[in-house]
C-alpha atoms as a PDB file:
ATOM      1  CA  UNK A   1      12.660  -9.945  -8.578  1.00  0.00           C
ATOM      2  CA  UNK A   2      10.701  -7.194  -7.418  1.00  0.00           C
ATOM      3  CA  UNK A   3       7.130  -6.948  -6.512  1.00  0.00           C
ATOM      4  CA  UNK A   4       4.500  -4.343  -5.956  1.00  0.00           C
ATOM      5  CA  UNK A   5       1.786  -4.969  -3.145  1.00  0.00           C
ATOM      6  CA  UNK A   6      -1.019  -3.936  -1.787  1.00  0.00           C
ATOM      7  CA  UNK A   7      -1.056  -1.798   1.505  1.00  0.00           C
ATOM      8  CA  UNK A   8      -3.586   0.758   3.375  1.00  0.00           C
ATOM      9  CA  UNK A   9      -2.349   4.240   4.394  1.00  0.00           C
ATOM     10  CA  UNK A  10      -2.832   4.621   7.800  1.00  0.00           C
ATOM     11  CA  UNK A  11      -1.561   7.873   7.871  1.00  0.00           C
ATOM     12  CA  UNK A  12      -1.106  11.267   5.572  1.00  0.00           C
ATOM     13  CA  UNK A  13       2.360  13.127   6.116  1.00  0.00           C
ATOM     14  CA  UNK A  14       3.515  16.642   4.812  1.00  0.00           C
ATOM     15  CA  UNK A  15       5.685  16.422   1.895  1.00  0.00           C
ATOM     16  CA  UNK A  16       4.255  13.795  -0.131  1.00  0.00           C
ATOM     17  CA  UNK A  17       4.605  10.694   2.492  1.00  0.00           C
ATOM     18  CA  UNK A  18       2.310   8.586   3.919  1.00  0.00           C
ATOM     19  CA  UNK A  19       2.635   5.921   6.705  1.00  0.00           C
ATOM     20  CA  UNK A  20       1.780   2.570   5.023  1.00  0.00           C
ATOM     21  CA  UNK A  21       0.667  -0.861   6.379  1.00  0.00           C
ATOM     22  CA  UNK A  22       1.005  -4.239   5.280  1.00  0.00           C
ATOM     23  CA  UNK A  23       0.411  -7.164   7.576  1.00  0.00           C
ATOM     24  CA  UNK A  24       0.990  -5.367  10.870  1.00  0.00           C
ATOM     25  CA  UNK A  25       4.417  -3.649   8.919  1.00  0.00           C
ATOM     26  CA  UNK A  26       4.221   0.128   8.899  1.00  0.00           C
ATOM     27  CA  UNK A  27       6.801   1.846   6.046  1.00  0.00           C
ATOM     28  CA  UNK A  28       6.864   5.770   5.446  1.00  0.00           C
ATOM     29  CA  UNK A  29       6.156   5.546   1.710  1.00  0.00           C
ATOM     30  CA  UNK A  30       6.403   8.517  -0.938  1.00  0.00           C
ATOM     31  CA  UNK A  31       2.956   9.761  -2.169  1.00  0.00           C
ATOM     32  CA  UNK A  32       4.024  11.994  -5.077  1.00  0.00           C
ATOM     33  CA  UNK A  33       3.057   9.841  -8.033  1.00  0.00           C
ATOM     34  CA  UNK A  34      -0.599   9.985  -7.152  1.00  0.00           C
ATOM     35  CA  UNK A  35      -3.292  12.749  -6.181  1.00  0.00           C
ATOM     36  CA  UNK A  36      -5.133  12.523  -3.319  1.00  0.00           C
ATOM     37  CA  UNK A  37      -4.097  10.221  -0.689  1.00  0.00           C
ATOM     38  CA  UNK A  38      -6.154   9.466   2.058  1.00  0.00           C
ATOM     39  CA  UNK A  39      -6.380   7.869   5.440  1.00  0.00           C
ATOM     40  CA  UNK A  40      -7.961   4.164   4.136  1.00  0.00           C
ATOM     41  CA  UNK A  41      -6.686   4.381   0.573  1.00  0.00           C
ATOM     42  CA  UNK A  42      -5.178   1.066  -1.012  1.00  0.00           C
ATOM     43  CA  UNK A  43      -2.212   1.762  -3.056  1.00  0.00           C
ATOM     44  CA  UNK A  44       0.009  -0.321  -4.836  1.00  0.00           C
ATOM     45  CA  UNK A  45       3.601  -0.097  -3.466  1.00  0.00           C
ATOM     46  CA  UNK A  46       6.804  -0.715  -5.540  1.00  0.00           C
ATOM     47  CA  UNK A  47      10.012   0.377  -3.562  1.00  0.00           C
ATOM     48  CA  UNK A  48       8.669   2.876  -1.554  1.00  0.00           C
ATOM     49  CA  UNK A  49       6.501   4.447  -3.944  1.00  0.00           C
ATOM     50  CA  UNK A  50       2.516   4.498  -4.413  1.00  0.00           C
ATOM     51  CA  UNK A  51       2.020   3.909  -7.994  1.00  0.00           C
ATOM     52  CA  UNK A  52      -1.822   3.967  -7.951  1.00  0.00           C
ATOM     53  CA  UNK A  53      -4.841   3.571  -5.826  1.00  0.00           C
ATOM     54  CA  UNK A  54      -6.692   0.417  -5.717  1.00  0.00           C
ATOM     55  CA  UNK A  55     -10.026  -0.720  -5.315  1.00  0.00           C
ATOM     56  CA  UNK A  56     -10.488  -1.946  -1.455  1.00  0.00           C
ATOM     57  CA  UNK A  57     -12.032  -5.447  -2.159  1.00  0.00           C
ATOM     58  CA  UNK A  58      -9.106  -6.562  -4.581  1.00  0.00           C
ATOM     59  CA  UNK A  59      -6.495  -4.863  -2.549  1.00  0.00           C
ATOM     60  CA  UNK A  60      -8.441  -7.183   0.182  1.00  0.00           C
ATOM     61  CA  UNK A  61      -8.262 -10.719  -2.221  1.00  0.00           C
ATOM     62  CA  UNK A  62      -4.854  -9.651  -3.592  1.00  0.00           C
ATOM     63  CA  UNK A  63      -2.975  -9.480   0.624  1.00  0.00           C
ATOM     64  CA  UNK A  64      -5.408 -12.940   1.043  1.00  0.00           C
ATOM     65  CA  UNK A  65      -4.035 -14.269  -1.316  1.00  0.00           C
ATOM     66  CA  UNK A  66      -0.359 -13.322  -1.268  1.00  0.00           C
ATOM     67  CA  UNK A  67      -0.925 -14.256   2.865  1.00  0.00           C
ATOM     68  CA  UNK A  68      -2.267 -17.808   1.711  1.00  0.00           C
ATOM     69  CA  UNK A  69       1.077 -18.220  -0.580  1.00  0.00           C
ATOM     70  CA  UNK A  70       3.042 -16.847   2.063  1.00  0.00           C
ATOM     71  CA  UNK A  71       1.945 -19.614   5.143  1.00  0.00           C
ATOM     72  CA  UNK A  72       2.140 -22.773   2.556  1.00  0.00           C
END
């Protein structure tokens, strides 16, 4: 099964990459399906690419909740 999360760029690379962080996990993630990346963004990440940007308060509900599934 594969899934497609949440996660904040923490950092804009050359070349279409951006570092990417999920609950303290950092991944170098490929930018070149969107426009526009920024430092803060939420994306949605399936296999190492960002597929869109997100809204920051359900990006925020969607990694509570997938953290709340995740410790039961």
């Amino acid at each position: 099964m594969c899934l497609a999360v949440p996660v904040q760029i923490i950092e804009v690379l050359p070349g279409d990459e951006a570092i990417a962080e999920i609950a303290g996990v950092k991944k170098t993630i490929s930018t070149a399906l969107i426009e526009d990346v920024q430092v803060g963004d939420y994306v949605i990440l399936h296999v190492g690419y960002a597929l869109q940007k997100i809204d920051p308060e359900e990006a925020q509900k969607t990694i509570q909740l997938f953290n709340s599934q995740v410790s039961a």
